[in-house]
PDB file of N, CA and C in Angstrom:
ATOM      1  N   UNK A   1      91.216  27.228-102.890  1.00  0.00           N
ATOM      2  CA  UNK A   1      91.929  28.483-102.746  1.00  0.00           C
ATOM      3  C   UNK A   1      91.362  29.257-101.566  1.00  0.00           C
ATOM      4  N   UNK A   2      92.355  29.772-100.957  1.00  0.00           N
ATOM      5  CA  UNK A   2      91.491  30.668-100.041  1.00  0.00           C
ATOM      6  C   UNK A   2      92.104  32.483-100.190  1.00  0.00           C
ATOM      7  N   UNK A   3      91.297  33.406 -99.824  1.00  0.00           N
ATOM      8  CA  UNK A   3      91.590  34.742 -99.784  1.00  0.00           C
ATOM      9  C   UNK A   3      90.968  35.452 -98.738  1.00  0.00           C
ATOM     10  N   UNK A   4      92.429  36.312 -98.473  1.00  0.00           N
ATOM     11  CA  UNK A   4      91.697  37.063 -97.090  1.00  0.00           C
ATOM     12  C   UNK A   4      90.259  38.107 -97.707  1.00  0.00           C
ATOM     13  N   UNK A   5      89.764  38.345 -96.553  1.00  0.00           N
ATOM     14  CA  UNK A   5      88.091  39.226 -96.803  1.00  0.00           C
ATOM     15  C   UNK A   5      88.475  40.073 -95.915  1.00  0.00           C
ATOM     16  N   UNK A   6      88.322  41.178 -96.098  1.00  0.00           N
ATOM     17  CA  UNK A   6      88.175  42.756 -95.056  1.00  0.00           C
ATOM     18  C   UNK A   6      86.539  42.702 -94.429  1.00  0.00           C
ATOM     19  N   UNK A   7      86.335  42.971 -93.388  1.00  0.00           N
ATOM     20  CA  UNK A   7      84.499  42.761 -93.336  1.00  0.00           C
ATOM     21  C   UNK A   7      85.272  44.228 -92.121  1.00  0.00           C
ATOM     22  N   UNK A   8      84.232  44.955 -92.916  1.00  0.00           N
ATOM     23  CA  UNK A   8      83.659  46.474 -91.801  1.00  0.00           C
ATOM     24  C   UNK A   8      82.194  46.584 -91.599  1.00  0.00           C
ATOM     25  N   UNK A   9      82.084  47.265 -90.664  1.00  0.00           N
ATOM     26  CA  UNK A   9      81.121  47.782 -90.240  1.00  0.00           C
ATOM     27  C   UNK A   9      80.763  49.140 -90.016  1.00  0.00           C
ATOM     28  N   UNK A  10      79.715  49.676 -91.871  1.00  0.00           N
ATOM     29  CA  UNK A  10      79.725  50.940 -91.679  1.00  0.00           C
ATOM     30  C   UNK A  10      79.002  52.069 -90.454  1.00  0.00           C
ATOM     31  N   UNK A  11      78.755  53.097 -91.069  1.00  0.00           N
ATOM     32  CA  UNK A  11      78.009  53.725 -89.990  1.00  0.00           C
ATOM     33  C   UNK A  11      76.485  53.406 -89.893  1.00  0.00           C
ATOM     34  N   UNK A  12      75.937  53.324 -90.536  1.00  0.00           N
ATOM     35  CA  UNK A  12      74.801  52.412 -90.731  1.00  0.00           C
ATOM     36  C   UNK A  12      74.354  51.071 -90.422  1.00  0.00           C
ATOM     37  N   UNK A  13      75.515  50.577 -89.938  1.00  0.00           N
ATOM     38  CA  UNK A  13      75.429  49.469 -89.220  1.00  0.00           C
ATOM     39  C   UNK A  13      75.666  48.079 -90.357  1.00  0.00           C
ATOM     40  N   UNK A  14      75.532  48.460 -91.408  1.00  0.00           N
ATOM     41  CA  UNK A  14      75.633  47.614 -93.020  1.00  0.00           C
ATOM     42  C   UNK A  14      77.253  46.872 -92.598  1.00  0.00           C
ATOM     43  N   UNK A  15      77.629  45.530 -92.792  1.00  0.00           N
ATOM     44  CA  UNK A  15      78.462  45.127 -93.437  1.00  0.00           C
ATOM     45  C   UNK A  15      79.085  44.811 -94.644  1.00  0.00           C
ATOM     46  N   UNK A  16      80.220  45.217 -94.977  1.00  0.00           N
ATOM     47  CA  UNK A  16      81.121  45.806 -96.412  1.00  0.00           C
ATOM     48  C   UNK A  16      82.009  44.589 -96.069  1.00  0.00           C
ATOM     49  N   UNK A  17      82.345  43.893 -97.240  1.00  0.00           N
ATOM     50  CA  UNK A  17      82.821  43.010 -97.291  1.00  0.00           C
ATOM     51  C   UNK A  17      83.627  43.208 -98.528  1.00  0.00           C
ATOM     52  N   UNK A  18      85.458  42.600 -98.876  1.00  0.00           N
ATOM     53  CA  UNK A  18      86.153  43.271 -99.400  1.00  0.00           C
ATOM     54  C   UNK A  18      86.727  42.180 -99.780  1.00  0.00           C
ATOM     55  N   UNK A  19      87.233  42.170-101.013  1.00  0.00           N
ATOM     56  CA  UNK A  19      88.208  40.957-101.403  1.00  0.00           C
ATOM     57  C   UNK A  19      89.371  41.414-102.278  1.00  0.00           C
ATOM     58  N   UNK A  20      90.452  42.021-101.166  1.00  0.00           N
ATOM     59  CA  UNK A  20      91.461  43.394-102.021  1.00  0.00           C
ATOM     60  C   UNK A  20      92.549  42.508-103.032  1.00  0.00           C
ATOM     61  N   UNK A  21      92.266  41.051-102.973  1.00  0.00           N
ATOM     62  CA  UNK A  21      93.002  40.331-103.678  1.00  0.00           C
ATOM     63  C   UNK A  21      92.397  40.418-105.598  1.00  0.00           C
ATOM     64  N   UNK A  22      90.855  40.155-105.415  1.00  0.00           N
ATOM     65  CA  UNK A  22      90.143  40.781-106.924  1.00  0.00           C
ATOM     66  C   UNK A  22      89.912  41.305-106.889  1.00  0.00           C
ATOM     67  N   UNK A  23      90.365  42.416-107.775  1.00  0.00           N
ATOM     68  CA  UNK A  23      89.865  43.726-107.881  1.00  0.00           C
ATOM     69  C   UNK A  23      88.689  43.868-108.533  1.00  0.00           C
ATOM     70  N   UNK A  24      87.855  44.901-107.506  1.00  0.00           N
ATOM     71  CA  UNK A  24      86.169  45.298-107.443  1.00  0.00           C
ATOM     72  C   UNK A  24      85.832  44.151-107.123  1.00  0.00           C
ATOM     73  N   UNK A  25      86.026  43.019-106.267  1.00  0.00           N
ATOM     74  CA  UNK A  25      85.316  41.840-105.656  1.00  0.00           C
ATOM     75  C   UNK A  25      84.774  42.898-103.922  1.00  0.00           C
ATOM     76  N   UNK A  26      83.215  43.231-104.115  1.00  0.00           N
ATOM     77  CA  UNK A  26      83.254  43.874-102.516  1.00  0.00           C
ATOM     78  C   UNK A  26      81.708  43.642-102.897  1.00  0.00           C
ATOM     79  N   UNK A  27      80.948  43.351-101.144  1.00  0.00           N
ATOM     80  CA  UNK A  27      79.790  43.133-101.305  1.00  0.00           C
ATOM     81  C   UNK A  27      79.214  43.601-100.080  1.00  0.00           C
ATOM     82  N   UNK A  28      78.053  43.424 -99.478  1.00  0.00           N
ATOM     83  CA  UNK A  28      77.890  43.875 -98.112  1.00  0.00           C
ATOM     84  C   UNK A  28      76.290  43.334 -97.871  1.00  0.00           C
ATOM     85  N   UNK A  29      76.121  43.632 -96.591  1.00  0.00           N
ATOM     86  CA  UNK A  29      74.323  42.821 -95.975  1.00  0.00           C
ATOM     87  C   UNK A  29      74.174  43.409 -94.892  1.00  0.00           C
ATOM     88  N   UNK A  30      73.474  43.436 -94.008  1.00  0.00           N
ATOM     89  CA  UNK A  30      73.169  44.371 -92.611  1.00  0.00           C
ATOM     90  C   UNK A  30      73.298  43.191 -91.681  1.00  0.00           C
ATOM     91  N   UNK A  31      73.435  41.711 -91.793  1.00  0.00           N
ATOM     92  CA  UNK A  31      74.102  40.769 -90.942  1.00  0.00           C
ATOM     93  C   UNK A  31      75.278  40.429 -91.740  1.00  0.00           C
ATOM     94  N   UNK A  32      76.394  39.828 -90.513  1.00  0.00           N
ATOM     95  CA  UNK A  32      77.613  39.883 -90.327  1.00  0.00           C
ATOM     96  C   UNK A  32      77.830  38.194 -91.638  1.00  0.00           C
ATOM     97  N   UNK A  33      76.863  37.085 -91.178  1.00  0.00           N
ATOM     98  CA  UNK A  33      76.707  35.912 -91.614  1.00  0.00           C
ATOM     99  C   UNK A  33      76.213  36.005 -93.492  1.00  0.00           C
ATOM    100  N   UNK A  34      75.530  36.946 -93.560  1.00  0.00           N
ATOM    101  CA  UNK A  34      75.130  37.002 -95.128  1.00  0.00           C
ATOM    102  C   UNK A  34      75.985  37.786 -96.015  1.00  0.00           C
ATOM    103  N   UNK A  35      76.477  39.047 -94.830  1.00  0.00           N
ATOM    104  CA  UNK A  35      77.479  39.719 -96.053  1.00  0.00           C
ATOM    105  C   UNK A  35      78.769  38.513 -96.044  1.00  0.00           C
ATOM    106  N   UNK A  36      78.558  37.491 -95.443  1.00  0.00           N
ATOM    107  CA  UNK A  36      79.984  36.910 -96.042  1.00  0.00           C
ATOM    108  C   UNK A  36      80.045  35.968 -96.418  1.00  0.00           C
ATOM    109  N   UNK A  37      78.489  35.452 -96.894  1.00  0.00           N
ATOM    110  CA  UNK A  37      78.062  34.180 -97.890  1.00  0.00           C
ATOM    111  C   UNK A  37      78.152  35.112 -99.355  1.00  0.00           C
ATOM    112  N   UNK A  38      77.774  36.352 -99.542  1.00  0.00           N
ATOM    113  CA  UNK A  38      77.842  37.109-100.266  1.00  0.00           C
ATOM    114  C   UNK A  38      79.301  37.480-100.621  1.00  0.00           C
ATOM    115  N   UNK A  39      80.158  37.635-100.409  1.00  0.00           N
ATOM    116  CA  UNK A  39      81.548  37.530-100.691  1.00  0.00           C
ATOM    117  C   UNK A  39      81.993  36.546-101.102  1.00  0.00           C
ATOM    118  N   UNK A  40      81.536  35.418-100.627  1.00  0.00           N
ATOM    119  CA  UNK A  40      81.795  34.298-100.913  1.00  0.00           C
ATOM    120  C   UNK A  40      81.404  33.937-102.618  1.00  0.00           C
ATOM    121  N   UNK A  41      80.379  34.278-102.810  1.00  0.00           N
ATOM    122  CA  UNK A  41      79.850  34.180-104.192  1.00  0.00           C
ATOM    123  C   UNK A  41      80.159  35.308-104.938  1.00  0.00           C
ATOM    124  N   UNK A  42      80.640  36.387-104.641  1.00  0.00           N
ATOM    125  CA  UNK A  42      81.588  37.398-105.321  1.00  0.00           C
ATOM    126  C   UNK A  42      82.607  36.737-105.994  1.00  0.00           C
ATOM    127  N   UNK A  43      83.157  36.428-104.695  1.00  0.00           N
ATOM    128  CA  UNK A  43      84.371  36.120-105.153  1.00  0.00           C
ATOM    129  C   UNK A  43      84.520  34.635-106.266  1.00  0.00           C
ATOM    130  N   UNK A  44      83.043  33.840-106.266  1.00  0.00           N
ATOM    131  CA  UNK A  44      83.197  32.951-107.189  1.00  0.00           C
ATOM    132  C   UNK A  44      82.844  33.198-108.334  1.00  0.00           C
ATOM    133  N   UNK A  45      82.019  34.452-108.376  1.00  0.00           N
ATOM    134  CA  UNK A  45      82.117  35.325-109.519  1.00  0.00           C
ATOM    135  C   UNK A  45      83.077  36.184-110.244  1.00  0.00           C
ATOM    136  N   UNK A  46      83.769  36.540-109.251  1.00  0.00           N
ATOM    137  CA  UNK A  46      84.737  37.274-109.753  1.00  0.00           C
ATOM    138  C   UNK A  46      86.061  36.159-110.797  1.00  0.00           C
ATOM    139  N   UNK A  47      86.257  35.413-110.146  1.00  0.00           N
ATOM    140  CA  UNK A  47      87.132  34.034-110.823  1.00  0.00           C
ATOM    141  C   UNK A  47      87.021  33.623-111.652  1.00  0.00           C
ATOM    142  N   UNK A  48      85.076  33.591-111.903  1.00  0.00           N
ATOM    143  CA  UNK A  48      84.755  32.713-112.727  1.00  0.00           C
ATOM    144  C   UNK A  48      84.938  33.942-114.185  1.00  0.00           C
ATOM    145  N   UNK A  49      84.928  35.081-113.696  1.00  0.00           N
ATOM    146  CA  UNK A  49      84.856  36.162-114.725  1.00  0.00           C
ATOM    147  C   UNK A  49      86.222  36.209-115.505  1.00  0.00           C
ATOM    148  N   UNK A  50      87.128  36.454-114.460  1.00  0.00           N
ATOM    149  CA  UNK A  50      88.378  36.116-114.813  1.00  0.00           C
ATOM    150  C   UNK A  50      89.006  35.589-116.040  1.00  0.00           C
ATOM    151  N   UNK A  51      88.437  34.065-115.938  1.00  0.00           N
ATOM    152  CA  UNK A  51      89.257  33.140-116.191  1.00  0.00           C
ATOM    153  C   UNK A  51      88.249  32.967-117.501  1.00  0.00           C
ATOM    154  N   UNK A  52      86.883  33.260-118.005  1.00  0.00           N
ATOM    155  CA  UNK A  52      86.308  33.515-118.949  1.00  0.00           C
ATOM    156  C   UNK A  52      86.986  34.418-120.001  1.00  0.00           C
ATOM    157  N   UNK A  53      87.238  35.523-119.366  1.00  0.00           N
ATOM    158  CA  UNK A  53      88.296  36.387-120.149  1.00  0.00           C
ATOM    159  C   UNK A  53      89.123  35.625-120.336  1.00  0.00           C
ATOM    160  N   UNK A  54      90.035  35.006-119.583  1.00  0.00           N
ATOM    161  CA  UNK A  54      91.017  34.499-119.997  1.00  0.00           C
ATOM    162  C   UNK A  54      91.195  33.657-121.490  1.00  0.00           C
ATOM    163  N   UNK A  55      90.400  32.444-121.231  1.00  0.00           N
ATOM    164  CA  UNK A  55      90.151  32.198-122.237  1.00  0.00           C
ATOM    165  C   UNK A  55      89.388  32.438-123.575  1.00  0.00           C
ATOM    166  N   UNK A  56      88.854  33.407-123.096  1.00  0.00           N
ATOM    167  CA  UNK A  56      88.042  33.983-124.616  1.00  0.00           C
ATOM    168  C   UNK A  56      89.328  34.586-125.664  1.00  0.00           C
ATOM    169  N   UNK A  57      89.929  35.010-124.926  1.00  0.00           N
ATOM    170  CA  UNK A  57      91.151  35.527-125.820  1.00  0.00           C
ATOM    171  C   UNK A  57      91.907  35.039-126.536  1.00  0.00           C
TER     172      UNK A  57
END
């Protein structure tokens, strides 16, 4: 699967990393390369959360 990522750059220089497809999937790092290994594992968290719910129900 793939999903688009928003990556900003706050004023602080921090990268915010965004995954507006799961909601509250957002992460961030002060390099460009980690905040988006970090999204990356958000977002396999976020799925994996998901779909736990899912089936718990």
């Amino acid at each position: 699967m793939k999903f688009r990522v928003h990556i900003v750059q706050d004023e602080k220089g921090v990268f915010v990393t965004e995954c507006s497809t799961l909601s509250g999937c957002i992460s961030q790092d002060v390099t460009r390369e980690k905040a988006i290994q970090n999204i990356n594992d958000a977002v396999a968290s976020c799925l994996f959360n998901s779909l736990s719910q899912t089936y718990a129900d």
